[in-house]
Protein backbone atom coordinates (compact mmCIF):
# COMPACT_ATOMS: atom_id res chain seq x y z
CA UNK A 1 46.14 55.33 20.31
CA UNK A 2 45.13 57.94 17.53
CA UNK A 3 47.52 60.97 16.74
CA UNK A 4 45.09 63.18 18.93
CA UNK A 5 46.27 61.13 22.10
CA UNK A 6 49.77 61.30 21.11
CA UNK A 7 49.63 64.76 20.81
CA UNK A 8 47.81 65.13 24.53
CA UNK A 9 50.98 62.56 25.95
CA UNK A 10 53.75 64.45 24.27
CA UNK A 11 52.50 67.88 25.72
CA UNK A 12 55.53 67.71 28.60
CA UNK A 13 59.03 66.72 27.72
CA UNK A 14 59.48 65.22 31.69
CA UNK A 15 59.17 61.51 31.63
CA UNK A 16 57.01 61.87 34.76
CA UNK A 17 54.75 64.37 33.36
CA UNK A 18 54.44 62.03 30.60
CA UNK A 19 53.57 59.60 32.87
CA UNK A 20 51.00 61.51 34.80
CA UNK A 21 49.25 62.43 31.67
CA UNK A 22 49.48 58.90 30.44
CA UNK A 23 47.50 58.01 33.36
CA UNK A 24 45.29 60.67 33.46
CA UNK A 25 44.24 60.29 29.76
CA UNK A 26 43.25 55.82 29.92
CA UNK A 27 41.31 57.11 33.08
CA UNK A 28 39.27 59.56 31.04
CA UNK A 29 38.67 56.72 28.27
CA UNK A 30 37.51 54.60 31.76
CA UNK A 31 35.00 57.57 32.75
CA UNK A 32 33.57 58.27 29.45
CA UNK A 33 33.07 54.47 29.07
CA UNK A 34 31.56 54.21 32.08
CA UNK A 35 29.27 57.12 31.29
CA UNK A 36 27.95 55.28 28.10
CA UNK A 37 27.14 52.18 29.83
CA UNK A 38 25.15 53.84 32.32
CA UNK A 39 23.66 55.50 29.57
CA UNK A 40 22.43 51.99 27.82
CA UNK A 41 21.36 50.68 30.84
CA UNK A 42 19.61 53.96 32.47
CA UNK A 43 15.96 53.32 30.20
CA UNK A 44 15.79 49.44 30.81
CA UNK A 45 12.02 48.30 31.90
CA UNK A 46 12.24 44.78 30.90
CA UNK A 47 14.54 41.90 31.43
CA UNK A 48 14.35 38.96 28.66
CA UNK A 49 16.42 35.52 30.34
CA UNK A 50 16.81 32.17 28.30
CA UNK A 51 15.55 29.62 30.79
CA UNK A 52 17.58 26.60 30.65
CA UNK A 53 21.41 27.28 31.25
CA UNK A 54 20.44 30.51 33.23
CA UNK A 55 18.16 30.15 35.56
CA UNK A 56 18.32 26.14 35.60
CA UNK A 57 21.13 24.17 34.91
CA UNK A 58 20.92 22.33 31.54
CA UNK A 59 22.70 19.18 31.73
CA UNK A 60 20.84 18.44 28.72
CA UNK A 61 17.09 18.74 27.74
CA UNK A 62 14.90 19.32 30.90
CA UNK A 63 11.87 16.23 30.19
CA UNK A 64 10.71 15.96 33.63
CA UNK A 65 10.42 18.39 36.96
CA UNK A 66 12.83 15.99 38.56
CA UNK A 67 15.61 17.67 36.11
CA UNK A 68 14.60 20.88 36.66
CA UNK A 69 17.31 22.19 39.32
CA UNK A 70 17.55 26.16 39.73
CA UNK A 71 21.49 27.50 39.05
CA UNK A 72 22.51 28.71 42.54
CA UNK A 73 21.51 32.39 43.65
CA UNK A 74 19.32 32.88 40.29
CA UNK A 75 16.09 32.75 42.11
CA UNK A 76 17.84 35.53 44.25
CA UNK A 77 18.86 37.55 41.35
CA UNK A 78 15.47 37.39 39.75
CA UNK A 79 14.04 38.64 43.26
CA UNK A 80 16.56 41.73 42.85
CA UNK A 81 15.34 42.13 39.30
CA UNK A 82 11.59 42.41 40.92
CA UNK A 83 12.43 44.27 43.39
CA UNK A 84 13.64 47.08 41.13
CA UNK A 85 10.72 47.14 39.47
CA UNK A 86 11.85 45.67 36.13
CA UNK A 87 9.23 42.83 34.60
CA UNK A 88 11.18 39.48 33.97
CA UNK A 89 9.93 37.22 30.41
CA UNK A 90 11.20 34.02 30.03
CA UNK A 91 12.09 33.45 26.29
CA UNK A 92 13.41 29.84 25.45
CA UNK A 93 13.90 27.11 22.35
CA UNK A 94 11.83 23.80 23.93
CA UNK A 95 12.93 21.71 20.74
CA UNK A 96 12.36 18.43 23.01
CA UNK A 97 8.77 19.04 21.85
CA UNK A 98 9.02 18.93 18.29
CA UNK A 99 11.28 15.24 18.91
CA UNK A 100 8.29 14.03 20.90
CA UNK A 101 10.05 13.73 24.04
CA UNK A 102 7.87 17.03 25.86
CA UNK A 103 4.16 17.26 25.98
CA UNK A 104 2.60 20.65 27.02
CA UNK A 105 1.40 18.78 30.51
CA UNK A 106 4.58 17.90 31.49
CA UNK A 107 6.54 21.41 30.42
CA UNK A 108 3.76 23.29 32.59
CA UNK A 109 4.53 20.75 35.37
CA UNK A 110 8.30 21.74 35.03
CA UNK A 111 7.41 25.84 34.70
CA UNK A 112 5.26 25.09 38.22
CA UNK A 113 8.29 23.92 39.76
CA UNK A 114 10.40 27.06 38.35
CA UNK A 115 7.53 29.26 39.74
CA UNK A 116 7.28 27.55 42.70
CA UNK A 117 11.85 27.62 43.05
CA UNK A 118 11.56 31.34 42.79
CA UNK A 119 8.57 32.29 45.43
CA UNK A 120 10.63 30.72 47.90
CA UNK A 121 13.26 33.90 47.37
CA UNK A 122 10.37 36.05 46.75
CA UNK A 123 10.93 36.01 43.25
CA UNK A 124 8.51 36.09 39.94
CA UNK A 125 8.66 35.80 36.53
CA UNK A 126 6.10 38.02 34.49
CA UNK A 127 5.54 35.66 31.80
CA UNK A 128 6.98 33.03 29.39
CA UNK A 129 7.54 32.47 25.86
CA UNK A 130 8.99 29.15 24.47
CA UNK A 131 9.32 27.83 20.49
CA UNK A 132 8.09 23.86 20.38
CA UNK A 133 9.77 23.70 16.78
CA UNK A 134 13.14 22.42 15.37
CA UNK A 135 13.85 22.64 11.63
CA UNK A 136 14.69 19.12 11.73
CA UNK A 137 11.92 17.33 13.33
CA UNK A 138 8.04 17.50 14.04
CA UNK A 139 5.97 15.37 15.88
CA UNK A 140 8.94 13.20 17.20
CA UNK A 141 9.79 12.20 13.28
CA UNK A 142 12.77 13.38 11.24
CA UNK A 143 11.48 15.96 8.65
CA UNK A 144 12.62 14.81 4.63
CA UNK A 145 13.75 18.47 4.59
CA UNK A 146 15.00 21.22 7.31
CA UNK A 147 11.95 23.59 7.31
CA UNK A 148 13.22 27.31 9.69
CA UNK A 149 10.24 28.83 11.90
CA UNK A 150 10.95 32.79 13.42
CA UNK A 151 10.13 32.00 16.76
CA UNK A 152 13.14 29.63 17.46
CA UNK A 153 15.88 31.93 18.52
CA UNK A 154 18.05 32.90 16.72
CA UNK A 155 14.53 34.49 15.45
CA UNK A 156 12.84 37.34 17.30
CA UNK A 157 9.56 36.64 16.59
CA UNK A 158 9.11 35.41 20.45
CA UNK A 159 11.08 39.16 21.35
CA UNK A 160 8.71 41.01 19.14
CA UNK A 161 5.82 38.66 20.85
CA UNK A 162 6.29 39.85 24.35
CA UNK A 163 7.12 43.11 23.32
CA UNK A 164 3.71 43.61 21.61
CA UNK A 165 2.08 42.29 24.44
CA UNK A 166 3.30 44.02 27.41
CA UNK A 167 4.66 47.06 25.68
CA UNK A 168 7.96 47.99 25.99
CA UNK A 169 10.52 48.37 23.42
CA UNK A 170 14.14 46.88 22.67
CA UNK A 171 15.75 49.98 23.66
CA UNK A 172 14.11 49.41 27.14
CA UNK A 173 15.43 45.71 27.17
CA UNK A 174 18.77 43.88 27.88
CA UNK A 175 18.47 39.96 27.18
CA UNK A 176 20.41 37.71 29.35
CA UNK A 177 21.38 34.73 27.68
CA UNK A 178 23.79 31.70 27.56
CA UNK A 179 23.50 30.56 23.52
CA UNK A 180 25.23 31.55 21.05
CA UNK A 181 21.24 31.93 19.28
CA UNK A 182 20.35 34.28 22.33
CA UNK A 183 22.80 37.00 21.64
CA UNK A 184 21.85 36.61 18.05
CA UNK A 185 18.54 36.97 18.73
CA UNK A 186 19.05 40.11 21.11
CA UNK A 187 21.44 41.28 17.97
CA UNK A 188 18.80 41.18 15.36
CA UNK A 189 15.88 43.01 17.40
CA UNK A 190 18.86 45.47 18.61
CA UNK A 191 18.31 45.08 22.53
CA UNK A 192 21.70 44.81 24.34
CA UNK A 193 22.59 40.93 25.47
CA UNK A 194 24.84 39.97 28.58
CA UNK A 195 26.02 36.32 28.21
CA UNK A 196 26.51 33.84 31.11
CA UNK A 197 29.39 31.52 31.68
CA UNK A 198 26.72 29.16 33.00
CA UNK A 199 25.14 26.80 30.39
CA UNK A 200 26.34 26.89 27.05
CA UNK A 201 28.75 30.06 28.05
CA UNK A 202 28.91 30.99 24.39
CA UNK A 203 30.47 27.31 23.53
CA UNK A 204 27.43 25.88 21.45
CA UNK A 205 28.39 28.11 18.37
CA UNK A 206 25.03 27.13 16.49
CA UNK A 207 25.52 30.48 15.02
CA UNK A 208 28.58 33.07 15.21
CA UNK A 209 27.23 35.87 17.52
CA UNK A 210 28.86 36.94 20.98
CA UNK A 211 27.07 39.01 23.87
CA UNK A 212 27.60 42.46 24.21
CA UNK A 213 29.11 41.84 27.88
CA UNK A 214 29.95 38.60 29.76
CA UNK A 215 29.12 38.01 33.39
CA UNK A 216 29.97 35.06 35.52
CA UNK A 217 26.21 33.98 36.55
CA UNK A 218 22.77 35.66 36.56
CA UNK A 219 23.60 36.75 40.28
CA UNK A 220 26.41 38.88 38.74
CA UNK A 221 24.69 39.94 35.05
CA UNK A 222 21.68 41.68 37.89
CA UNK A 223 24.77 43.10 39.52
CA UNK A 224 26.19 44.52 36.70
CA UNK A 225 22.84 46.11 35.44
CA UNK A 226 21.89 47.39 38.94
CA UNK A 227 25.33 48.73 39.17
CA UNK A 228 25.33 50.12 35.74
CA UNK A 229 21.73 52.01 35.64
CA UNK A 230 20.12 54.58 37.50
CA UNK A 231 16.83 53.93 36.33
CA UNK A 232 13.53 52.49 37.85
């Protein structure tokens, strides 16, 4: 507590004054806390998710539709997210391609499925974006040296991608993410990030980032932002 708040507690000598004001002044901290996350979250437009480990569970990488199995209530938290008007991108790291274990028939045979998962809750996504690349392989062969793209997250080049494309901004935007590279990704284009505790739940630590607030599931990151924001 800073000397300002000390001063504020020590304004009575009676203990129970002192408690009163205690009380009253952590409950002002709450309000004015809770004022500037409704303030982040008032001007969002545009929900970015990480697909695997979010709205799928990722026992590992997804290769066929068979593996593809939706995370309970996400297709119903994606409906919510629709329903409020906010467009939904899909932006995810597909490094089974550059190993040679994906081909592009197969991953739009899995993204059918997902389609297919959500319209049963009513539920849409209004696009995706995926990187094929990892710095260590291409083509299903180990490279002789680790070449970086920008569109694997932790880059934003997918972020700046969709933005460009369907116009919006990253102050309009809150990522929702499971990867250590997603909230470094959200970090770097400066949209806010909540992390999952489905997934990954942080533990990959591929790079040292952390989400700017942690939810239990999808179904209770859309109830925090619907809760949180009184926009449209």
């Amino acid at each position: 507590m800073d000397n300002s708040g000390r001063s504020f507690l020590k304004q009575s000598g009676n203990c129970q004054n002192y408690k009163i004001q205690k009380f009253l002044f952590y409950e002002a901290i709450l309000i004015n806390s809770k004022e500037m996350s409704n303030s982040i979250f008032n001007n969002i437009r545009v929900i970015l998710l990480d697909r695997d480990g979010v709205i799928n569970e990722e026992p590992g990488p997804i290769l066929s539709p068979e593996q593809f199995v939706m995370i309970p209530k996400s297709a119903e938290a994606l409906a919510r997210l629709n329903a409020r008007g906010w467009r939904c991108f899909v932006i995810t790291n597909q490094a089974a391609f550059a190993r040679g274990d994906l081909s592009e028939s197969v991953f739009q045979t899995i993204t059918e499925k997902m389609r297919a998962e959500l319209e049963k809750s009513a539920a849409h996504i209004d696009g995706q974006y995926y990187c094929p690349h990892h710095p260590d392989w291409e083509n299903g062969q180990r490279r002789s040296a680790a070449k970086a793209c920008n569109c694997r997250k932790p880059g934003t080049l997918l972020l700046e991608q969709a933005s460009a494309e369907h116009g919006f901004s990253a102050e309009e935007t809150v990522f929702i993410g499971d990867s250590t590279s997603d909230f470094a990704a959200a970090a770097k284009w400066g949209t806010c990030s909540i992390g999952v505790r489905t997934g990954h739940a942080g533990r990959d630590r591929k790079v040292s980032a952390e989400p700017d607030y942690w939810q239990a599931d999808l179904w209770e990151a859309v109830e925090f932002l619907l809760k949180n924001s009184t926009g449209t």
